[in-house]
Protein backbone atom coordinates (compact mmCIF):
# COMPACT_ATOMS: atom_id res chain seq x y z
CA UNK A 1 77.51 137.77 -32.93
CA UNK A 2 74.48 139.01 -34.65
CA UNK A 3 74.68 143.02 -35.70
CA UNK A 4 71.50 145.52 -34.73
CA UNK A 5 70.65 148.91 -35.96
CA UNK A 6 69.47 152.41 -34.39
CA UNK A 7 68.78 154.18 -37.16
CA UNK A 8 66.17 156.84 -38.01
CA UNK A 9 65.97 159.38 -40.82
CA UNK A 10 63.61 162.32 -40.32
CA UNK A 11 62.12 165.07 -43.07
CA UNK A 12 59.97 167.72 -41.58
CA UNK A 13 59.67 171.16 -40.20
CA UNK A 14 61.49 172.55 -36.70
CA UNK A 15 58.88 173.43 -34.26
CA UNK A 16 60.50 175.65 -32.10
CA UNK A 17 63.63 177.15 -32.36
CA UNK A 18 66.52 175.38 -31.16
CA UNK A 19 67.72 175.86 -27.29
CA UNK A 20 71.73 175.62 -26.97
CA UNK A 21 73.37 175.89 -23.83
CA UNK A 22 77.36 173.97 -23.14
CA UNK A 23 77.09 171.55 -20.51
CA UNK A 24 79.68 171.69 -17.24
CA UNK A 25 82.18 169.63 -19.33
CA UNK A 26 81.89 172.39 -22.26
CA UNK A 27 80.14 170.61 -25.06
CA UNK A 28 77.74 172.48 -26.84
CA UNK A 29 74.31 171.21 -27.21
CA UNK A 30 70.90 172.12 -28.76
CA UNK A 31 67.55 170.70 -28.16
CA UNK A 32 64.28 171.29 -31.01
CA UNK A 33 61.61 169.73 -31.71
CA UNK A 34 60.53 168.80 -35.44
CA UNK A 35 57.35 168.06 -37.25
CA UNK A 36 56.50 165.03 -39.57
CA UNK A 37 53.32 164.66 -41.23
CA UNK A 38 51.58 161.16 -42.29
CA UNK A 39 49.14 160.91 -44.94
CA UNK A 40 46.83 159.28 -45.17
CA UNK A 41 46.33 157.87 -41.72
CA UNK A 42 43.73 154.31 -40.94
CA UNK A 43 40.58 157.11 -41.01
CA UNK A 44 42.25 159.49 -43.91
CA UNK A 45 43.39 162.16 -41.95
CA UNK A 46 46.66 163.67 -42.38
CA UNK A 47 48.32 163.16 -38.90
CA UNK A 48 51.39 165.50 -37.71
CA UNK A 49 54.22 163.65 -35.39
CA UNK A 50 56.31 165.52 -33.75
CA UNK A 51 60.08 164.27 -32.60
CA UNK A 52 61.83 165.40 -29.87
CA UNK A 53 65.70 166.36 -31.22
CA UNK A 54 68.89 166.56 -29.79
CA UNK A 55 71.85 167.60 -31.69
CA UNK A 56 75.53 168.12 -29.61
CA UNK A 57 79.08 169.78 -30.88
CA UNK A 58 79.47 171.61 -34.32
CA UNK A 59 75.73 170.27 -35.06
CA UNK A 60 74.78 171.89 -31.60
CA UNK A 61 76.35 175.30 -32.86
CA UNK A 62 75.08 174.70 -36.74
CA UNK A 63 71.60 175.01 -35.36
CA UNK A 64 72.17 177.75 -33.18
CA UNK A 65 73.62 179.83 -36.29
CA UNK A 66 71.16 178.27 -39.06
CA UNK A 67 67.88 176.75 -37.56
CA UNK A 68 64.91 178.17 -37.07
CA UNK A 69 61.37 177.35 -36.33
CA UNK A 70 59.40 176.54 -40.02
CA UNK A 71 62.37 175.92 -41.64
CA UNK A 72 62.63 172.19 -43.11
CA UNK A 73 65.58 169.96 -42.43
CA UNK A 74 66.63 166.73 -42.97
CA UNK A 75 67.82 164.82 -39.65
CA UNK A 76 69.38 161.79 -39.48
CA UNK A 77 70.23 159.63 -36.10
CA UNK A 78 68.92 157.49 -33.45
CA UNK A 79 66.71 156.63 -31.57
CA UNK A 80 66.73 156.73 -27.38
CA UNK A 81 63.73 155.51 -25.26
CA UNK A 82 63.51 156.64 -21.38
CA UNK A 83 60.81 157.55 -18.34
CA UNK A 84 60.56 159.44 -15.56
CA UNK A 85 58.38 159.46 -13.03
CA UNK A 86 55.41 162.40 -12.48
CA UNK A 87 53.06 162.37 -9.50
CA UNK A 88 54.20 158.68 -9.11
CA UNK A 89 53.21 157.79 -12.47
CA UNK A 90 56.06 156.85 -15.11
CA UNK A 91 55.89 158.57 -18.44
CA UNK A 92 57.74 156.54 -21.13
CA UNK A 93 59.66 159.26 -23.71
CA UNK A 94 61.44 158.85 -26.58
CA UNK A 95 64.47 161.38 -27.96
CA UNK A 96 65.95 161.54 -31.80
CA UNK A 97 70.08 162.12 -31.53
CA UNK A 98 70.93 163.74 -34.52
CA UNK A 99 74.11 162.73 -35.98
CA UNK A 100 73.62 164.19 -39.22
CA UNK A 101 71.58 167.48 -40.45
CA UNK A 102 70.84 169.14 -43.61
CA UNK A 103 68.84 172.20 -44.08
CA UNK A 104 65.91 171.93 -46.99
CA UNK A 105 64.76 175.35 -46.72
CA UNK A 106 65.73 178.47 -49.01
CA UNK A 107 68.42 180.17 -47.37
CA UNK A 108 66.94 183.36 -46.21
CA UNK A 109 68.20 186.71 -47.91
CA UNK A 110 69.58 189.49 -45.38
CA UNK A 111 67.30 192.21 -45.05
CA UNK A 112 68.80 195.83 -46.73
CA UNK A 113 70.26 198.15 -44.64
């Protein structure tokens, strides 16, 4: 039996800051999206990409307490392709699951009281 891989390591910059909700069953999970830039593209242009992200559990409640929008992380996961259907066309989409997360950015001092 042959082996395959799903596998996708991400450096960029959160785009938004991260949604978290728990789901019926009570798992925490948080949805961002993040920013990768290409350079140089075919026509020289510096090209951003941005990646949808899902993150669930402690990662889920690490991004809650630690992410926010600008700041640059490193995200490492897979890869999960769907569609659904709008006006009776299907859109394709494509969603990173984070399994692993570091943040890149200075940690932020408190402001003084």
């Amino acid at each position: 039996m042959s082996r395959s891989v799903n596998k996708i390591i991400l450096v960029g910059n959160v785009g938004r800051d991260p949604e978290v909700h728990e789901t019926k069953s009570g798992k925490r999970v948080a949805h961002f999206s993040l920013a990768t830039n290409r350079f140089p593209t075919e026509d020289g242009e510096e090209r951003t990409d941005w990646h949808r992200i899902t993150v669930w559990g402690k990662l889920a409640q690490i991004a809650e307490d630690y992410v926010k929008v600008g700041d640059r992380i490193y995200l490492e996961g897979r890869v999960e392709y769907d569609s659904y259907e709008r006006d009776g066309v299907t859109i394709p989409s494509s969603e990173v699951i984070g399994r692993e997360l570091m943040l890149l950015s200075p940690a932020k001092e408190a402001a003084a009281a």
